[in-house]
N, C-alpha and C. Protein backbone atom coordinates (compact mmCIF):
# COMPACT_ATOMS: atom_id res chain seq x y z
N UNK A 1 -7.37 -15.12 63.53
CA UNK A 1 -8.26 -14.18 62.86
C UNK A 1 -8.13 -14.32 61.35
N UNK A 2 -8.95 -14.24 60.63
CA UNK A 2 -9.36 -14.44 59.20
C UNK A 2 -9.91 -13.11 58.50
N UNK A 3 -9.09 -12.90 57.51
CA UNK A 3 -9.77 -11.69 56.87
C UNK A 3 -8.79 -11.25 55.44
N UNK A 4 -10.05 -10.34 54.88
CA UNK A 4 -9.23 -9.84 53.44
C UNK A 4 -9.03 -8.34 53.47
N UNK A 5 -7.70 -7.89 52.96
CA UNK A 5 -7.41 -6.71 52.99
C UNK A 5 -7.42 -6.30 51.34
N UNK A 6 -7.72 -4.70 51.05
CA UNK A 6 -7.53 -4.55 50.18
C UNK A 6 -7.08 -3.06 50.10
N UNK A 7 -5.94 -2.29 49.27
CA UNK A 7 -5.53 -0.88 48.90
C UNK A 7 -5.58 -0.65 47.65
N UNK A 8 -6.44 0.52 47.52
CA UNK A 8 -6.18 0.80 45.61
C UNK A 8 -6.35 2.04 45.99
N UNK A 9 -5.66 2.87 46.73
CA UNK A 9 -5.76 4.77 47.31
C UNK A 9 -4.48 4.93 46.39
N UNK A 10 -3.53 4.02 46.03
CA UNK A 10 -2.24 4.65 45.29
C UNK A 10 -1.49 3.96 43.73
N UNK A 11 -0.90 4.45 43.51
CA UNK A 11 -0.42 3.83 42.43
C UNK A 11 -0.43 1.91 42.72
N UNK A 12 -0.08 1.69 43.59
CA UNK A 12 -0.14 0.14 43.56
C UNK A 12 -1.43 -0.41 44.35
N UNK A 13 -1.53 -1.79 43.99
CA UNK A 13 -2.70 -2.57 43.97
C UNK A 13 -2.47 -3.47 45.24
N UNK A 14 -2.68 -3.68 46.31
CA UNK A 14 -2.64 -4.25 47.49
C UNK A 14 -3.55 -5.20 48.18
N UNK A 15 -3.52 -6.70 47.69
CA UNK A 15 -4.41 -7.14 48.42
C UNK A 15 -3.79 -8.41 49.22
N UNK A 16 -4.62 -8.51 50.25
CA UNK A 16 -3.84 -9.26 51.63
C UNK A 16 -5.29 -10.21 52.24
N UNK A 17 -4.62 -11.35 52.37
CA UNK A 17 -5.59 -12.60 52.95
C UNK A 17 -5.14 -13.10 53.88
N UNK A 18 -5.87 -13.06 55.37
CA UNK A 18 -5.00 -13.80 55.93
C UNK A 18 -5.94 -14.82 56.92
N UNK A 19 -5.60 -16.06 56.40
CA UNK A 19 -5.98 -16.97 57.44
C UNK A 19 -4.88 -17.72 58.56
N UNK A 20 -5.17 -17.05 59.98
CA UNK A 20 -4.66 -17.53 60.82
C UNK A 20 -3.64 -17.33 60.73
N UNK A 21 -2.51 -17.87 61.21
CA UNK A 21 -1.23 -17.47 60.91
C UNK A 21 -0.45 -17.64 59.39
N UNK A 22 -1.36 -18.14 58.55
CA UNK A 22 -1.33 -17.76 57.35
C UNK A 22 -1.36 -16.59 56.63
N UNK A 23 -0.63 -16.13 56.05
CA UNK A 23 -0.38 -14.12 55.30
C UNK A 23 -0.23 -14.09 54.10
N UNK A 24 -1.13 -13.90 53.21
CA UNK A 24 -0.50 -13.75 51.41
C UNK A 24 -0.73 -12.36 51.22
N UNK A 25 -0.23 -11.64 50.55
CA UNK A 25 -0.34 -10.00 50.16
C UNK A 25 0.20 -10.36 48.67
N UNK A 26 -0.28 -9.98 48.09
CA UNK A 26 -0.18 -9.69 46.67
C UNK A 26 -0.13 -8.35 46.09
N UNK A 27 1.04 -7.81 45.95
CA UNK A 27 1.21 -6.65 45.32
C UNK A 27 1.86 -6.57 44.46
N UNK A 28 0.97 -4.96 43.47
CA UNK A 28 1.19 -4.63 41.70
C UNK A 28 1.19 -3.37 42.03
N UNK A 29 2.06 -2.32 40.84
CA UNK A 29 2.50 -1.35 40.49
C UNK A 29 1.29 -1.40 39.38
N UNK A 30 0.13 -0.68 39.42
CA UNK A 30 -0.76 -0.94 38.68
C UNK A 30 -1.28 0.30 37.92
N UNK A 31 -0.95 1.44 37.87
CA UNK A 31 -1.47 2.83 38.21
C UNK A 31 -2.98 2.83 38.04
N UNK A 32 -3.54 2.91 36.79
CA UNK A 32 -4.97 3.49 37.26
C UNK A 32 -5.68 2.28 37.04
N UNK A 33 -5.26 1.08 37.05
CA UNK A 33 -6.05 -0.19 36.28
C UNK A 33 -6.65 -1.18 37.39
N UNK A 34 -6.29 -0.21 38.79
CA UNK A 34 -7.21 -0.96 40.07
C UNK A 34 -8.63 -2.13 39.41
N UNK A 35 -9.29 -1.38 38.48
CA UNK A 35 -10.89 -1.74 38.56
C UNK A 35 -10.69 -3.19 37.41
N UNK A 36 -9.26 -3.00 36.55
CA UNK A 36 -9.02 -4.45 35.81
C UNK A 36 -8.79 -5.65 36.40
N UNK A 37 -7.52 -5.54 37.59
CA UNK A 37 -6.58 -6.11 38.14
C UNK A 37 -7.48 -6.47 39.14
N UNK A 38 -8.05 -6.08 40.08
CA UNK A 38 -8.74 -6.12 41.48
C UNK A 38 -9.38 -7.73 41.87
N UNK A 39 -10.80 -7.70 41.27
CA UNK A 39 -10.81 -9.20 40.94
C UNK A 39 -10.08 -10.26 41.17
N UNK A 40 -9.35 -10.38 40.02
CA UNK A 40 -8.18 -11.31 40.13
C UNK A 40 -7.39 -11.55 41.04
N UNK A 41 -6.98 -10.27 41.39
CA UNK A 41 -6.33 -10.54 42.68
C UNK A 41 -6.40 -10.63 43.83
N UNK A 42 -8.09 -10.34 44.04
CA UNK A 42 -8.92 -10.91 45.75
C UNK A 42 -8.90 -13.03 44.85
N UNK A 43 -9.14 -12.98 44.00
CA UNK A 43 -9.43 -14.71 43.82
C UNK A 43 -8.06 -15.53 44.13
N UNK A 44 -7.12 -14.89 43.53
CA UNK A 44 -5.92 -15.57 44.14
C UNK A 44 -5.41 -15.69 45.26
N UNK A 45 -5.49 -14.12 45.71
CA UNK A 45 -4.71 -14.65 47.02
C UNK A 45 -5.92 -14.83 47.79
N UNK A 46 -7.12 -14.97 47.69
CA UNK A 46 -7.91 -16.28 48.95
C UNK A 46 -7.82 -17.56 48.61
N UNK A 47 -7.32 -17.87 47.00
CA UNK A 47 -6.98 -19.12 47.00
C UNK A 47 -6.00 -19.47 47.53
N UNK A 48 -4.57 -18.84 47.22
CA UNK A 48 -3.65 -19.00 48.18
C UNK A 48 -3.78 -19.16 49.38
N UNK A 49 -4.35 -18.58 50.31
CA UNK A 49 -4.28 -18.47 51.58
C UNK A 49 -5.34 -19.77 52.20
N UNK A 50 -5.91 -20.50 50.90
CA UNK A 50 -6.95 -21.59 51.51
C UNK A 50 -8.17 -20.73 52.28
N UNK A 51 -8.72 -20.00 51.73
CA UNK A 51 -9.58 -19.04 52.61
C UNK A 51 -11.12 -18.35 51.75
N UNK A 52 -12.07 -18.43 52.24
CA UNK A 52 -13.12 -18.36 51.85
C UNK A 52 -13.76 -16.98 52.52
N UNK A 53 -14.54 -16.22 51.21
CA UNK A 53 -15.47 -14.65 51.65
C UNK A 53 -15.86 -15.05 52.92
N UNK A 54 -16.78 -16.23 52.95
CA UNK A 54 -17.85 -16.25 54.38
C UNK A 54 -17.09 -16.42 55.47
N UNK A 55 -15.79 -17.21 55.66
CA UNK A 55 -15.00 -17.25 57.09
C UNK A 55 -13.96 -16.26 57.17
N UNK A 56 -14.02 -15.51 56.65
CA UNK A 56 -13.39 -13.76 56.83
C UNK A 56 -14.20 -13.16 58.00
N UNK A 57 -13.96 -12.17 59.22
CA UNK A 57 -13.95 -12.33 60.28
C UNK A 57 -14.43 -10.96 59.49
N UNK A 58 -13.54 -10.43 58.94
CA UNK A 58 -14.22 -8.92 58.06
C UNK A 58 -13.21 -8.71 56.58
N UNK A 59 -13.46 -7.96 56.12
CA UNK A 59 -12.84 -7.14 54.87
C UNK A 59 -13.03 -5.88 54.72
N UNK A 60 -11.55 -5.37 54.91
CA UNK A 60 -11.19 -4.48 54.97
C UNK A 60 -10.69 -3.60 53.77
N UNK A 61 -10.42 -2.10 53.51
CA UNK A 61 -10.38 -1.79 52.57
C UNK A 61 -9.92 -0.60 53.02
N UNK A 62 -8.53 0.33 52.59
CA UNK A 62 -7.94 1.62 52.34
C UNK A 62 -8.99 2.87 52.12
N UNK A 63 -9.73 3.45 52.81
CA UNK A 63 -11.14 4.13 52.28
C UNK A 63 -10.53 5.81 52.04
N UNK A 64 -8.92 5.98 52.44
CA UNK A 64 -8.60 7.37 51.59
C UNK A 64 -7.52 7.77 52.81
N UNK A 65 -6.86 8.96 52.56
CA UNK A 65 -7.17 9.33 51.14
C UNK A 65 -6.25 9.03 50.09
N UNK A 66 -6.36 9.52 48.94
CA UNK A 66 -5.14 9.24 47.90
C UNK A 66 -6.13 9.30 46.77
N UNK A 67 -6.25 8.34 46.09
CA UNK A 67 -6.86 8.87 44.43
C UNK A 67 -8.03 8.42 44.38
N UNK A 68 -9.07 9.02 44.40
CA UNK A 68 -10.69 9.32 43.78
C UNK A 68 -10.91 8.39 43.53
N UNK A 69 -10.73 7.86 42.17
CA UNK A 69 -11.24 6.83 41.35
C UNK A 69 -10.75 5.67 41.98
N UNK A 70 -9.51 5.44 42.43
CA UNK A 70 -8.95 4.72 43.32
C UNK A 70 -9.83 4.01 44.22
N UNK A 71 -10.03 4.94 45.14
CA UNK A 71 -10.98 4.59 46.60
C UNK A 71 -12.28 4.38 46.49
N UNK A 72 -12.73 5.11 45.59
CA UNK A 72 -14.33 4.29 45.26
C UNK A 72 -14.34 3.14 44.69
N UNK A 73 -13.36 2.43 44.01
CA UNK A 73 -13.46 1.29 43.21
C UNK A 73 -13.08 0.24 44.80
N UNK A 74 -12.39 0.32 45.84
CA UNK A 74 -12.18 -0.13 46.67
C UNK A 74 -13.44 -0.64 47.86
N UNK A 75 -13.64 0.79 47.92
CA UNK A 75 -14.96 1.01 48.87
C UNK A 75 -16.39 0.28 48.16
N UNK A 76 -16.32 0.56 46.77
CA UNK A 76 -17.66 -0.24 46.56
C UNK A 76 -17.23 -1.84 46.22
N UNK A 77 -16.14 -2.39 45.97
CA UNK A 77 -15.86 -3.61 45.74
C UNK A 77 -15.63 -4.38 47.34
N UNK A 78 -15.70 -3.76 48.10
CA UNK A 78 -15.95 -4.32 49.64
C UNK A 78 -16.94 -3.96 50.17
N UNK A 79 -17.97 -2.87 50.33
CA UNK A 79 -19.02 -2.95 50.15
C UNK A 79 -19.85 -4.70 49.73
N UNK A 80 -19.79 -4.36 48.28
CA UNK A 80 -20.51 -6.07 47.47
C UNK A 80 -19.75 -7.09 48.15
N UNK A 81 -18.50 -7.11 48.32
CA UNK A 81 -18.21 -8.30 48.81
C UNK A 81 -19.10 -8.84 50.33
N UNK A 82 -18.71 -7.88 51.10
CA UNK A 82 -19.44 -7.78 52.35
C UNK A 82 -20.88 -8.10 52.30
N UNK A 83 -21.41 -7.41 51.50
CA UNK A 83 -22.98 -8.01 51.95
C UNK A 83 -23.57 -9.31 51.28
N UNK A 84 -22.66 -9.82 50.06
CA UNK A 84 -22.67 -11.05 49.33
C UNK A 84 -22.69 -12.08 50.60
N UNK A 85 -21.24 -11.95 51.36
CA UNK A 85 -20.56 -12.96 52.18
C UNK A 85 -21.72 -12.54 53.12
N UNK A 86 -22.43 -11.19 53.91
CA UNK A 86 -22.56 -11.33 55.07
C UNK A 86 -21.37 -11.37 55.97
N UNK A 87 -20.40 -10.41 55.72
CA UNK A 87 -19.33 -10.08 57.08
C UNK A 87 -19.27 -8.41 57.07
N UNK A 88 -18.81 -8.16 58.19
CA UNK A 88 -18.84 -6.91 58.65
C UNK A 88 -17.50 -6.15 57.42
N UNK A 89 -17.32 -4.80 57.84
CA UNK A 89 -16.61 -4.06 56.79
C UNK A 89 -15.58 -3.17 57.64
N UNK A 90 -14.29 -3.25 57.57
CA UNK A 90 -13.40 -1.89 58.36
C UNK A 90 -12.68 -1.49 57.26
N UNK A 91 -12.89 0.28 57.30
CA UNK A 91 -12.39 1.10 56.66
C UNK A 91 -10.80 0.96 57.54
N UNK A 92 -10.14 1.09 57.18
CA UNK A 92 -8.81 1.51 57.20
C UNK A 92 -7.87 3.01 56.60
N UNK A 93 -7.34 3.78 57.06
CA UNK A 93 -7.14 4.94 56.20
C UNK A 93 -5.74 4.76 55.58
N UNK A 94 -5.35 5.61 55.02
CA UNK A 94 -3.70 5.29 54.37
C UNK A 94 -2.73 5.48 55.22
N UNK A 95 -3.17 6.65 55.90
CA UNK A 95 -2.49 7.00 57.34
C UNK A 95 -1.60 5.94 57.95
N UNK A 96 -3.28 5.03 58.40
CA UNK A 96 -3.06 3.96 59.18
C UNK A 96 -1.85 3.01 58.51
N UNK A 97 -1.93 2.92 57.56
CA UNK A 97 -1.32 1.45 56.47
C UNK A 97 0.36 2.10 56.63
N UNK A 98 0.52 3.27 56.94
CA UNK A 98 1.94 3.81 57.18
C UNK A 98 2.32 4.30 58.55
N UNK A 99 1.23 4.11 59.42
CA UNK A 99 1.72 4.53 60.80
C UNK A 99 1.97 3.17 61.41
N UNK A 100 1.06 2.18 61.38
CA UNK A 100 1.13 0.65 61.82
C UNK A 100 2.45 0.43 61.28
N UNK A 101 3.25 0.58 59.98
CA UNK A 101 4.24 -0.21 59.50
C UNK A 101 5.75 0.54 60.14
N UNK A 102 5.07 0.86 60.92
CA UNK A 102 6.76 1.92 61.48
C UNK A 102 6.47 1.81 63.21
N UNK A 103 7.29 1.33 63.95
CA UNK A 103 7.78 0.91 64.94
C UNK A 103 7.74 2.47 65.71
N UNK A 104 6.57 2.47 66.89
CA UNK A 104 7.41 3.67 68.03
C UNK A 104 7.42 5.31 67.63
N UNK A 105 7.86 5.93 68.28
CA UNK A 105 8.29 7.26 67.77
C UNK A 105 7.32 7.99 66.90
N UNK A 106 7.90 9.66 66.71
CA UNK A 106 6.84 10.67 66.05
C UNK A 106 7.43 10.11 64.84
N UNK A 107 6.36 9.81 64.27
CA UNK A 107 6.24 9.86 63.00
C UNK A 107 5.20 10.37 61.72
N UNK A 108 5.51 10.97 60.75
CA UNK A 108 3.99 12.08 59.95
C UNK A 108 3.55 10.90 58.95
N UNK A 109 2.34 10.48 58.70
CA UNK A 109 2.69 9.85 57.39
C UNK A 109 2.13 10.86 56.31
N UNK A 110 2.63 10.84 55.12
CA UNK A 110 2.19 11.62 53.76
C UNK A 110 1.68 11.02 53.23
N UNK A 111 0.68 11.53 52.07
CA UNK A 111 0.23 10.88 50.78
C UNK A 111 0.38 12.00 49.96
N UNK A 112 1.00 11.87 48.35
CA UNK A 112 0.37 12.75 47.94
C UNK A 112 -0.40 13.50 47.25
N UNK A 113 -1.15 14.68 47.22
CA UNK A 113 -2.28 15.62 46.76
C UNK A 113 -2.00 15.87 45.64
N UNK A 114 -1.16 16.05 45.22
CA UNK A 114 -0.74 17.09 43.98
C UNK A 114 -0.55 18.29 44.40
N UNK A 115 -0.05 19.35 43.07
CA UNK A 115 0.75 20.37 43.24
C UNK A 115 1.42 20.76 44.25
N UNK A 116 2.21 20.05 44.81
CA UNK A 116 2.90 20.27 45.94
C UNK A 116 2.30 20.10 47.28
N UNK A 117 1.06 20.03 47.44
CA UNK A 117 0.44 19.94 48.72
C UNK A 117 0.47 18.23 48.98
N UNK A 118 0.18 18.17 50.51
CA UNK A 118 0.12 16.64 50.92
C UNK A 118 -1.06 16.06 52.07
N UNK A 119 -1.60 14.72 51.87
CA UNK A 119 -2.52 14.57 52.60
C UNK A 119 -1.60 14.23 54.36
N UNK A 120 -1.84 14.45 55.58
CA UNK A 120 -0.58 14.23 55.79
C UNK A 120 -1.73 13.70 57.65
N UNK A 121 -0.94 13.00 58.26
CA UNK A 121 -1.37 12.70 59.96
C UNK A 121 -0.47 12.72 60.55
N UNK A 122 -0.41 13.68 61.66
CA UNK A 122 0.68 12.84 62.55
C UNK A 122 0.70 11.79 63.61
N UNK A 123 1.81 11.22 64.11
CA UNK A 123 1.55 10.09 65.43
C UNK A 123 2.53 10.18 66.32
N UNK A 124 2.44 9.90 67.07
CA UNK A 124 3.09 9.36 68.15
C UNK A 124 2.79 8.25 68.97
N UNK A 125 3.81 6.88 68.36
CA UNK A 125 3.38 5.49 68.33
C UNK A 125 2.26 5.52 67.47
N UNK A 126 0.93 4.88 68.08
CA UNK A 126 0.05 4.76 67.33
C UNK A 126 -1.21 5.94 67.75
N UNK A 127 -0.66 6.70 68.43
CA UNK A 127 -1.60 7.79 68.60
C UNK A 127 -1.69 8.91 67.80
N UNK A 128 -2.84 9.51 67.28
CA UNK A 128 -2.66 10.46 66.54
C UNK A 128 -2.39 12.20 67.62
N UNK A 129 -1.62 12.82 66.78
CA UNK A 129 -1.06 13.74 68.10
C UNK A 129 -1.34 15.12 66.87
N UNK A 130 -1.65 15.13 65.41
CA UNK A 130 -2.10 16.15 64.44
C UNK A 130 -3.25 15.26 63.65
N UNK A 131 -4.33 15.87 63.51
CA UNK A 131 -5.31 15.25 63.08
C UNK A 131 -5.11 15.07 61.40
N UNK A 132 -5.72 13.89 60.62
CA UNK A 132 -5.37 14.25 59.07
C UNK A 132 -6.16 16.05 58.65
N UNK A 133 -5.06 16.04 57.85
CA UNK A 133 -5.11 17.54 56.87
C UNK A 133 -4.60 17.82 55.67
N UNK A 134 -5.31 18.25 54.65
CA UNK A 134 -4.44 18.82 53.29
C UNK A 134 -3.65 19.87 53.68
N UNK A 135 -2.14 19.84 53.52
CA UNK A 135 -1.58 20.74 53.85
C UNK A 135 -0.48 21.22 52.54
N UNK A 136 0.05 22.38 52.70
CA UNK A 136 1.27 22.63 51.75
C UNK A 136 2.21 22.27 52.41
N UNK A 137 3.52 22.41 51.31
CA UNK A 137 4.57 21.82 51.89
C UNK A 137 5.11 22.58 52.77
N UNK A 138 4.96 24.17 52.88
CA UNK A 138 5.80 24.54 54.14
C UNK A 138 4.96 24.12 55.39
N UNK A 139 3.79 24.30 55.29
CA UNK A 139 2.83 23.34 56.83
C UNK A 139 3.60 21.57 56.68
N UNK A 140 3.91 21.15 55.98
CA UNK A 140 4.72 20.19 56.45
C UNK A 140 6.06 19.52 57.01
N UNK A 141 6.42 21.16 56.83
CA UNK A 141 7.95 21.38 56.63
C UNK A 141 8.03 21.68 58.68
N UNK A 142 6.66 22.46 58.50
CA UNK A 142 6.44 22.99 60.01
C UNK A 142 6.22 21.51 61.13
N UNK A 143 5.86 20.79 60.82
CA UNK A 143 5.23 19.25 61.68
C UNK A 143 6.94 18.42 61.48
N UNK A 144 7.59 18.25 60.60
CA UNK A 144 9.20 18.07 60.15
C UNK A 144 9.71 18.55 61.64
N UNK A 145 9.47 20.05 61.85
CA UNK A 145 10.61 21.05 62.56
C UNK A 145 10.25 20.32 63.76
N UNK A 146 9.47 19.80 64.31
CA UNK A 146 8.81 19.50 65.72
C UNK A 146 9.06 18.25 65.97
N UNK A 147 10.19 17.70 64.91
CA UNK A 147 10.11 16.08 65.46
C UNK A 147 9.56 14.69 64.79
N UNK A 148 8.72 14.99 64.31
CA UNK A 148 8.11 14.30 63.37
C UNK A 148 8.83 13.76 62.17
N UNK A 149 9.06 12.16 61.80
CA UNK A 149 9.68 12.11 61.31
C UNK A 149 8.72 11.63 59.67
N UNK A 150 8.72 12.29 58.17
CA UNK A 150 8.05 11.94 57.44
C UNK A 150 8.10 10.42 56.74
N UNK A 151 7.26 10.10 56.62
CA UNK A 151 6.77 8.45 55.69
C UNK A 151 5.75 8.54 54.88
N UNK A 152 6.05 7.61 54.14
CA UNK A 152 4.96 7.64 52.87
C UNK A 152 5.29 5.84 51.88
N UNK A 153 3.98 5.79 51.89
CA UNK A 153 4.54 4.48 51.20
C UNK A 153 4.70 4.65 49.61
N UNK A 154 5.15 5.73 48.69
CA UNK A 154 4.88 5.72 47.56
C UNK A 154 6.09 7.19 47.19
N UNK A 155 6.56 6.94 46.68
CA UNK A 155 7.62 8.13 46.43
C UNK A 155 7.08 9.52 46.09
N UNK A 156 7.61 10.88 47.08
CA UNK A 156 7.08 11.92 46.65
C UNK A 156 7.60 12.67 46.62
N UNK A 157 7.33 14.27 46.17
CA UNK A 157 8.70 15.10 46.34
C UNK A 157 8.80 15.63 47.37
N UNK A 158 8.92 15.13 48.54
CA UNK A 158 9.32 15.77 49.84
C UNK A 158 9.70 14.54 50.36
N UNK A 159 11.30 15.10 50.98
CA UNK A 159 12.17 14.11 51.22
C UNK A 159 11.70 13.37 52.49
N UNK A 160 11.47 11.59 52.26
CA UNK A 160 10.70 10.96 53.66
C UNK A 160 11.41 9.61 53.35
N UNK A 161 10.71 8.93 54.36
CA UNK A 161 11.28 7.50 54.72
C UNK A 161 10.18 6.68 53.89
N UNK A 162 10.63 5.76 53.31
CA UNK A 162 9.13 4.63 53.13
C UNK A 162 9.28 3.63 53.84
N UNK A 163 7.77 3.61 53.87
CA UNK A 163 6.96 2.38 54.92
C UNK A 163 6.42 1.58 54.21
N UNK A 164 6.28 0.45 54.31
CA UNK A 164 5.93 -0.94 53.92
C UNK A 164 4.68 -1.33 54.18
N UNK A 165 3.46 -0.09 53.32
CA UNK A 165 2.37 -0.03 53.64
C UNK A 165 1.13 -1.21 53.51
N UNK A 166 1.45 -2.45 52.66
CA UNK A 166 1.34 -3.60 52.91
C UNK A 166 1.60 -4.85 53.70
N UNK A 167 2.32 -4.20 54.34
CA UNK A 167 2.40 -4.61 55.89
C UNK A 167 1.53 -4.21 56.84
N UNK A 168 1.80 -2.37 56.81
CA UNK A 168 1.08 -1.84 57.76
C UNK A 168 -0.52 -2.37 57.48
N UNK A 169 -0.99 -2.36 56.58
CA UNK A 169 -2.53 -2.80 56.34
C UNK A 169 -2.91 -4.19 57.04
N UNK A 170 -1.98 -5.02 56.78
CA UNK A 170 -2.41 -5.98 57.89
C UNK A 170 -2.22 -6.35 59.44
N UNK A 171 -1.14 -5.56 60.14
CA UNK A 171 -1.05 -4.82 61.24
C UNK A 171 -2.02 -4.09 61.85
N UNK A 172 -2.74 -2.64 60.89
CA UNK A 172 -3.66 -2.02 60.95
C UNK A 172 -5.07 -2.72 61.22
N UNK A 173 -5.09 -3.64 60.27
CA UNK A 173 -6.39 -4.69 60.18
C UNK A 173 -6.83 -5.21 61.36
N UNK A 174 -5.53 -5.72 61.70
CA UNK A 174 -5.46 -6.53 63.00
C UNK A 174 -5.64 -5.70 64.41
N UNK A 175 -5.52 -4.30 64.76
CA UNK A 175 -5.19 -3.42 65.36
C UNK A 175 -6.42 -3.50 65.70
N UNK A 176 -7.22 -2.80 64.56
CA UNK A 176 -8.41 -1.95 64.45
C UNK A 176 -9.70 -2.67 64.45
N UNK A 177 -9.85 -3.98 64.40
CA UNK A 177 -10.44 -4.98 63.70
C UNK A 177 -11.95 -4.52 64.95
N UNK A 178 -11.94 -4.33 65.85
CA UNK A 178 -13.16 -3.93 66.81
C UNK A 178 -13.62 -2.53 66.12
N UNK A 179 -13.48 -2.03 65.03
CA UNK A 179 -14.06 -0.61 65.11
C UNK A 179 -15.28 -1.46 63.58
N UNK A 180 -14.52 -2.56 62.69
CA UNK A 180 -15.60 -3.22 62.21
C UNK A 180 -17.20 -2.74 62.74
N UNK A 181 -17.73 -2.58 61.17
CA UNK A 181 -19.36 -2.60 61.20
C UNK A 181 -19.93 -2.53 59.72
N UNK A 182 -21.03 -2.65 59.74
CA UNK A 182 -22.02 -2.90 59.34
C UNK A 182 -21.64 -2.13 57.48
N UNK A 183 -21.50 -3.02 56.65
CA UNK A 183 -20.92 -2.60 55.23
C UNK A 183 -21.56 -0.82 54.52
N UNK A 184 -23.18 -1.02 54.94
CA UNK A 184 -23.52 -0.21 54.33
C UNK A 184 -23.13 1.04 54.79
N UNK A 185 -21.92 1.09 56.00
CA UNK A 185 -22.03 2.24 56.51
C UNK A 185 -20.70 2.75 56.15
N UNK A 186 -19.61 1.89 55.08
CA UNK A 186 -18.45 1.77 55.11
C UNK A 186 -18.53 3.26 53.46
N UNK A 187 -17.32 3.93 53.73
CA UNK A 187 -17.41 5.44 53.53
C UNK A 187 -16.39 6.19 53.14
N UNK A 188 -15.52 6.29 51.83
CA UNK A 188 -14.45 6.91 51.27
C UNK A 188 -14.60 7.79 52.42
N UNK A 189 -12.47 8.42 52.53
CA UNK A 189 -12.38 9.47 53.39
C UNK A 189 -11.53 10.52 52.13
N UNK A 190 -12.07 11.44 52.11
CA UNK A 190 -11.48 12.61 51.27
C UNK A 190 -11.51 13.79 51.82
N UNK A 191 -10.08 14.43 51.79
CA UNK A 191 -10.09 15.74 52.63
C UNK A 191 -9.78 16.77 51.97
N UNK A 192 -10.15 16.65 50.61
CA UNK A 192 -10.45 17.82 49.91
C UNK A 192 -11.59 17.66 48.39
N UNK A 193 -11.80 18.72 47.58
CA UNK A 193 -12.49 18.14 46.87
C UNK A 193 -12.10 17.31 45.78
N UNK A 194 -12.45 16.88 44.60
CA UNK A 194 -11.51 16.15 43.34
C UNK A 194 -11.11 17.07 42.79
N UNK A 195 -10.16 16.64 41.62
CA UNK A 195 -10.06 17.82 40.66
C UNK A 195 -11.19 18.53 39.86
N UNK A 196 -12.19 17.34 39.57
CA UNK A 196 -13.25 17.88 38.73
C UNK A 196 -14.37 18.78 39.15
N UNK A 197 -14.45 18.40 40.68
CA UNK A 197 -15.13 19.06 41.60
C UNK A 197 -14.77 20.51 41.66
N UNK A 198 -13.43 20.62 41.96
CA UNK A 198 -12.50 22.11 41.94
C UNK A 198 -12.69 23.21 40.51
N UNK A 199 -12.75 22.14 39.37
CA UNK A 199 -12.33 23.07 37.84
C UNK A 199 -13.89 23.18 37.93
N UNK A 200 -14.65 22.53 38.40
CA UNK A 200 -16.13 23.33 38.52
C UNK A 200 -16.76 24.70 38.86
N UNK A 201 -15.77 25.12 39.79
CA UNK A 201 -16.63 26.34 40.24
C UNK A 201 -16.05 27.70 39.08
């Protein structure tokens, strides 16, 4: 299977090519400079990987949640890619990129919201067993008490495990790769509003 992955939902820049049993991931600690860096780093690592837009099977992309500006620069830069090449499009969530990278067992993954709140899913294996939700930290503290063990690929203040969410993305990729379709239908996931949206009312 052939395909390009890409994450810009978090502080780091995540992009992954993989032809065949061939795997390049290229990752940067980038914070908000996704829309500089991005580019460059889909051209390399498909050069690396000897791999071309049109024999990508699909391209995939982190569609949320995590940071605004983030995920739209993602979602519309796979979008264009997709309908340039003519290949299909799978959203992937962040969830996913931290539940795929952890083996078995309850596990929550986090992202986080700010002011203390967290975007959060739970699993069991790869099943979801709490649907995603913005929650506070004592509602997370509550999914904790039940077993659930927390992950997050990005350091936060609630004490968790990290997952090797550039892994999980191409795991995920590979997982999910039948739910692929049609670019124009491909669709940031946000489960609350932005900030700017909020200081609006």
């Amino acid at each position: 299977m052939n395909f390009l992955a890409i994450d810009t939902s978090g502080r780091r820049l995540c992009v992954a090519a993989v032809h065949g049993e061939r795997e390049i991931v290229r990752t940067t600690v980038c914070g908000t400079r996704h829309s500089v860096l991005l580019s460059d780093e889909i051209d390399l690592a498909l050069r690396e990987a000897e791999l071309s837009l049109r024999a990508c099977d699909l391209i995939a992309c982190v569609a949320g949640p995590g940071s605004f500006t983030g995920i739209r620069i993602g979602v519309s830069t796979v979008k264009g890619l997709c309908l340039a090449a003519e290949v299909p499009a799978l959203a992937v969530t962040s969830f996913e990129t931290i539940a795929y990278a952890v083996s078995g067992g309850k596990k929550l993954a986090l992202v986080d919201a700010g002011h203390n709140c967290f975007y959060a899913c739970a699993y069991e294996g790869d099943a979801v067993r709490a649907a995603p939700a913005y929650l506070a930290r004592a509602e997370v503290e509550a999914l904790v008490s039940e077993g659930y063990v927390p992950y997050s690929a990005e350091p936060l203040s609630f004490p968790c495990e990290t997952a090797d969410a550039s892994r999980g993305l191409i795991l995920a990729a590979r997982a999910l790769c039948g739910r692929r379709g049609d670019a124009s239908r491909l669709a940031a996931l946000y489960l609350r509003k932005s900030s700017a949206e909020e200081n609006r009312k």
